[in-house]
N, C-alpha and C. Protein backbone atom coordinates (compact mmCIF):
# COMPACT_ATOMS: atom_id res chain seq x y z
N UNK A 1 7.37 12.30 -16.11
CA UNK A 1 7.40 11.26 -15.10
C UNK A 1 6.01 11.17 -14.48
N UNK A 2 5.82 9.69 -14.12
CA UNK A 2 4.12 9.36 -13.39
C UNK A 2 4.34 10.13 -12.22
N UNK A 3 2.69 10.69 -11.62
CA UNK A 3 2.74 11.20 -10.33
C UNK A 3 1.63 11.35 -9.98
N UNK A 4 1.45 11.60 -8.51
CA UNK A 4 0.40 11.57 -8.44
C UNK A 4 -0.17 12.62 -7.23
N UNK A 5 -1.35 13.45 -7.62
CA UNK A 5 -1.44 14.69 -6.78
C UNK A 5 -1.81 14.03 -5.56
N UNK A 6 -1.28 14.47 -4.60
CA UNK A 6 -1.40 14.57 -3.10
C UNK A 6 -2.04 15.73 -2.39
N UNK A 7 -2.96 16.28 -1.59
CA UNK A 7 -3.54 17.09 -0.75
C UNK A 7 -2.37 17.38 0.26
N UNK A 8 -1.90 17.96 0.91
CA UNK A 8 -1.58 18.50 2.16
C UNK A 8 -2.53 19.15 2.85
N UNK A 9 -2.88 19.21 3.99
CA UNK A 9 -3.90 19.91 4.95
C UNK A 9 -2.74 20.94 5.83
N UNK A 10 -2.80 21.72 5.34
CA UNK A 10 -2.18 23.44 5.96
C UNK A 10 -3.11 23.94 6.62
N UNK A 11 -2.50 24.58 7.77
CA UNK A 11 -3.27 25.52 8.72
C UNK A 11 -3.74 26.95 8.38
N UNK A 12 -3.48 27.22 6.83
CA UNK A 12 -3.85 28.42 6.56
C UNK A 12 -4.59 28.23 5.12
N UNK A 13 -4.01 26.84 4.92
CA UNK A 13 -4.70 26.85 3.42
C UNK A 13 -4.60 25.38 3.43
N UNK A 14 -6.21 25.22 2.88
CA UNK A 14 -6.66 23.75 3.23
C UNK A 14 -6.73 23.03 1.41
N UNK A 15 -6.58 24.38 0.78
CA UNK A 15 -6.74 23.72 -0.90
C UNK A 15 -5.10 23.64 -1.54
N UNK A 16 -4.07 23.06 -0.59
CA UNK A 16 -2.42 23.21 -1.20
C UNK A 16 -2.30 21.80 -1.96
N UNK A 17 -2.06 21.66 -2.82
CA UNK A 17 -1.48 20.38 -2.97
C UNK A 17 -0.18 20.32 -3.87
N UNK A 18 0.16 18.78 -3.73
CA UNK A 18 1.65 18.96 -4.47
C UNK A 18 1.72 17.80 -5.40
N UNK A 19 2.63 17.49 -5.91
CA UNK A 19 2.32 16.67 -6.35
C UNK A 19 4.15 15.75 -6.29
N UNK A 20 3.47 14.46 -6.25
CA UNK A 20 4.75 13.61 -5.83
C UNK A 20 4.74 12.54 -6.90
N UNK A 21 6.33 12.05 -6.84
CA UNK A 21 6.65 11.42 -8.25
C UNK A 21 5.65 10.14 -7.84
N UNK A 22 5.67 9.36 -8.73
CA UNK A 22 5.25 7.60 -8.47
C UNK A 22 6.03 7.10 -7.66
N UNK A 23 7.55 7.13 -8.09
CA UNK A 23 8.51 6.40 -7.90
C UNK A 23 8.57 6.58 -6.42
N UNK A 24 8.49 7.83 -5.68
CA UNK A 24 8.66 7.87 -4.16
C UNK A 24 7.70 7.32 -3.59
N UNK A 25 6.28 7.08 -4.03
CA UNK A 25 5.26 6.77 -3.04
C UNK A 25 5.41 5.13 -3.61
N UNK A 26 6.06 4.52 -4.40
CA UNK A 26 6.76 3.22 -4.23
C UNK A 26 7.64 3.15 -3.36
N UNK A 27 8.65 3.92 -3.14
CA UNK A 27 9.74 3.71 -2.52
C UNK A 27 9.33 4.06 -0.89
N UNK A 28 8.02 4.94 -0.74
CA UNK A 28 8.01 4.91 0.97
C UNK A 28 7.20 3.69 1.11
N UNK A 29 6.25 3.01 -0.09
CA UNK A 29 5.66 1.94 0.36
C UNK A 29 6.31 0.70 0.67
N UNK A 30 7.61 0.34 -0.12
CA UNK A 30 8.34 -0.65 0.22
C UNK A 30 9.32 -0.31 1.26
N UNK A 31 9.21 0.79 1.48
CA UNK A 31 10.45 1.47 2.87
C UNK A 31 9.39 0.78 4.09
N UNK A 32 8.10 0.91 4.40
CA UNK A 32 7.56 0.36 5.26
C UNK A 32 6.61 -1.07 4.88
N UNK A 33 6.30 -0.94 4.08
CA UNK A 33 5.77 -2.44 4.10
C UNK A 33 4.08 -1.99 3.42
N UNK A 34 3.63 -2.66 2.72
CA UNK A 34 2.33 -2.88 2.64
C UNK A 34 1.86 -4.24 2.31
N UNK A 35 0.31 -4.21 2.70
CA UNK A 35 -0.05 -5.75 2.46
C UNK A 35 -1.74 -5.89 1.67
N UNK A 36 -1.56 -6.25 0.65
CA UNK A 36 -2.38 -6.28 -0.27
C UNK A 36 -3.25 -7.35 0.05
N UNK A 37 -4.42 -7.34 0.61
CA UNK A 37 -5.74 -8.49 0.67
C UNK A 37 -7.00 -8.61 -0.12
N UNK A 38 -7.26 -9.50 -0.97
CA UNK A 38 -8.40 -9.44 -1.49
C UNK A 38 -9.17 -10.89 -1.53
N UNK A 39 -10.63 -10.87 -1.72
CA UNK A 39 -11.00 -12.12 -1.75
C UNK A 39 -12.59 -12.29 -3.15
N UNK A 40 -12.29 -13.44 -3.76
CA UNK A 40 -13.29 -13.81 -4.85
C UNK A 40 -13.61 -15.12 -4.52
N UNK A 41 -15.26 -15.24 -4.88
CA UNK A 41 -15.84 -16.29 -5.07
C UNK A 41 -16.60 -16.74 -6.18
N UNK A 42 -17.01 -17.89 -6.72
CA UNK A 42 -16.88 -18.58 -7.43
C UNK A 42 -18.32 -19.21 -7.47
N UNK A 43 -19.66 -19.01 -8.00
CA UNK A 43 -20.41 -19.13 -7.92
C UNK A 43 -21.00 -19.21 -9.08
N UNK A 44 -22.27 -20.58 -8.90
CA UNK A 44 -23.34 -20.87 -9.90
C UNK A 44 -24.84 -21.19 -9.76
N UNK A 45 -25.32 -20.30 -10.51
CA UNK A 45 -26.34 -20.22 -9.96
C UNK A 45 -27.04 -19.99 -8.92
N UNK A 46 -26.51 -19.25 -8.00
CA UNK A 46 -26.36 -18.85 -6.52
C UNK A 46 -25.59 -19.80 -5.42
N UNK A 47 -25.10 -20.84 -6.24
CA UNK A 47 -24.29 -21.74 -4.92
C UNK A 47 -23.14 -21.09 -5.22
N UNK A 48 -22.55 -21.04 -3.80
CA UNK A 48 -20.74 -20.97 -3.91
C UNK A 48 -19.94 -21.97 -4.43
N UNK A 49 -18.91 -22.25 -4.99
CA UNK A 49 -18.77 -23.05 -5.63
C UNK A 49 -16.88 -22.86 -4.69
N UNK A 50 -16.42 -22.08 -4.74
CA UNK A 50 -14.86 -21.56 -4.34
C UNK A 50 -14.93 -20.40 -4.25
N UNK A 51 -13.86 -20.24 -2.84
CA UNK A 51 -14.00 -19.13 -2.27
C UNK A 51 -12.34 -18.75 -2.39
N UNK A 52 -11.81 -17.58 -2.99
CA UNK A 52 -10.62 -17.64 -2.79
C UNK A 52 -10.08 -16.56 -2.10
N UNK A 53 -9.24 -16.59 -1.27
CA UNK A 53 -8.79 -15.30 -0.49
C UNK A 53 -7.43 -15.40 -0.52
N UNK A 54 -6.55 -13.86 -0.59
CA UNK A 54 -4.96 -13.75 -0.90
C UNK A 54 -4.88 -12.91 -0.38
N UNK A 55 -4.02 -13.05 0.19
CA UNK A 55 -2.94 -11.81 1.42
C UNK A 55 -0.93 -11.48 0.52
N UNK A 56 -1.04 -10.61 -0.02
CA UNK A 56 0.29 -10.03 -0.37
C UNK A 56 1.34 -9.59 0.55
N UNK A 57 2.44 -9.66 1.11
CA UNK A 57 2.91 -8.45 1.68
C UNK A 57 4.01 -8.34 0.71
N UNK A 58 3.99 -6.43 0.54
CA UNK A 58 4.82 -6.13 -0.37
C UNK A 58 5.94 -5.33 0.35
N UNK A 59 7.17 -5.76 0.35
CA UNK A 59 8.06 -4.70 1.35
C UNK A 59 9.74 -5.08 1.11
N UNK A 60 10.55 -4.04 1.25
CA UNK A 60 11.90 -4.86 0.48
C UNK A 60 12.56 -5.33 1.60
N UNK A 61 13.74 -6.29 1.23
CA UNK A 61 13.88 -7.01 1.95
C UNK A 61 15.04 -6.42 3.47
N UNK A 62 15.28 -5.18 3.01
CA UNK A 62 15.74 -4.38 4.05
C UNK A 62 14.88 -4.11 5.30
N UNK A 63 13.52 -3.78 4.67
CA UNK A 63 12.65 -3.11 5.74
C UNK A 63 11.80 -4.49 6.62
N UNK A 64 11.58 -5.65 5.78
CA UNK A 64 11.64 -7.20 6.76
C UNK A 64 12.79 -7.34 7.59
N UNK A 65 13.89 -7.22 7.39
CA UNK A 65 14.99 -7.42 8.14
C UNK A 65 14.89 -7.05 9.44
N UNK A 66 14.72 -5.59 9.14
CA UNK A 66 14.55 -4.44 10.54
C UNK A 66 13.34 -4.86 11.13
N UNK A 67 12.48 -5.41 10.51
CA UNK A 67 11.22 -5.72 11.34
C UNK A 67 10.92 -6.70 12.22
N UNK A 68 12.12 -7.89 11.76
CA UNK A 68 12.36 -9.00 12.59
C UNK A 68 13.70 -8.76 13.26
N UNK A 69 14.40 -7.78 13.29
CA UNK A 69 14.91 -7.08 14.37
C UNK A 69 14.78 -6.39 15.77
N UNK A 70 13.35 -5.87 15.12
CA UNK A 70 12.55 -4.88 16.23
C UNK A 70 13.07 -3.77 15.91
N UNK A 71 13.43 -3.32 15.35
CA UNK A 71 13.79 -1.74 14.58
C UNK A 71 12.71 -1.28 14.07
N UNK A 72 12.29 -0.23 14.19
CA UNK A 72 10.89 0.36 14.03
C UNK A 72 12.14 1.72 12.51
N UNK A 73 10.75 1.34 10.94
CA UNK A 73 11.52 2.37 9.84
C UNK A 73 11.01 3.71 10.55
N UNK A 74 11.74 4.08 9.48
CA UNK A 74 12.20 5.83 9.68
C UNK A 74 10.41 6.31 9.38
């Protein structure tokens, strides 16, 4: 299964790490929400030509619910 090593910072030992599936650090990302922004432009010859910018939000539709509730996730 995909995964991916994670650091923990311990008070006795600063080199611990663990390692966590994919699937959970999907599942806490859509448990709270993330929002993907990026932007490209479009240029010739040094003029701008188009500028494009995109905003994602990625989050399931449980954790929108609660959010336009005012329920703060776990």
């Amino acid at each position: 299964m995909a995964g991916l090593s994670l650091r923990i910072a311990a008070v006795n030992d600063l080199t611990t790490t663990t390692e966590v599936p994919l699937v959970d650090i999907i599942d806490r990302l859509l448990e709270r929400g993330v929002v993907l922004a990026g932007s490209a432009t479009i240029a010739v010859a040094g003029v701008d030509l188009i500028e494009l910018r995109l905003s994602v939000l990625l989050a399931s539709v449980d954790a929108l619910e609660r959010r336009t509730r005012g329920e703060v996730a776990r």
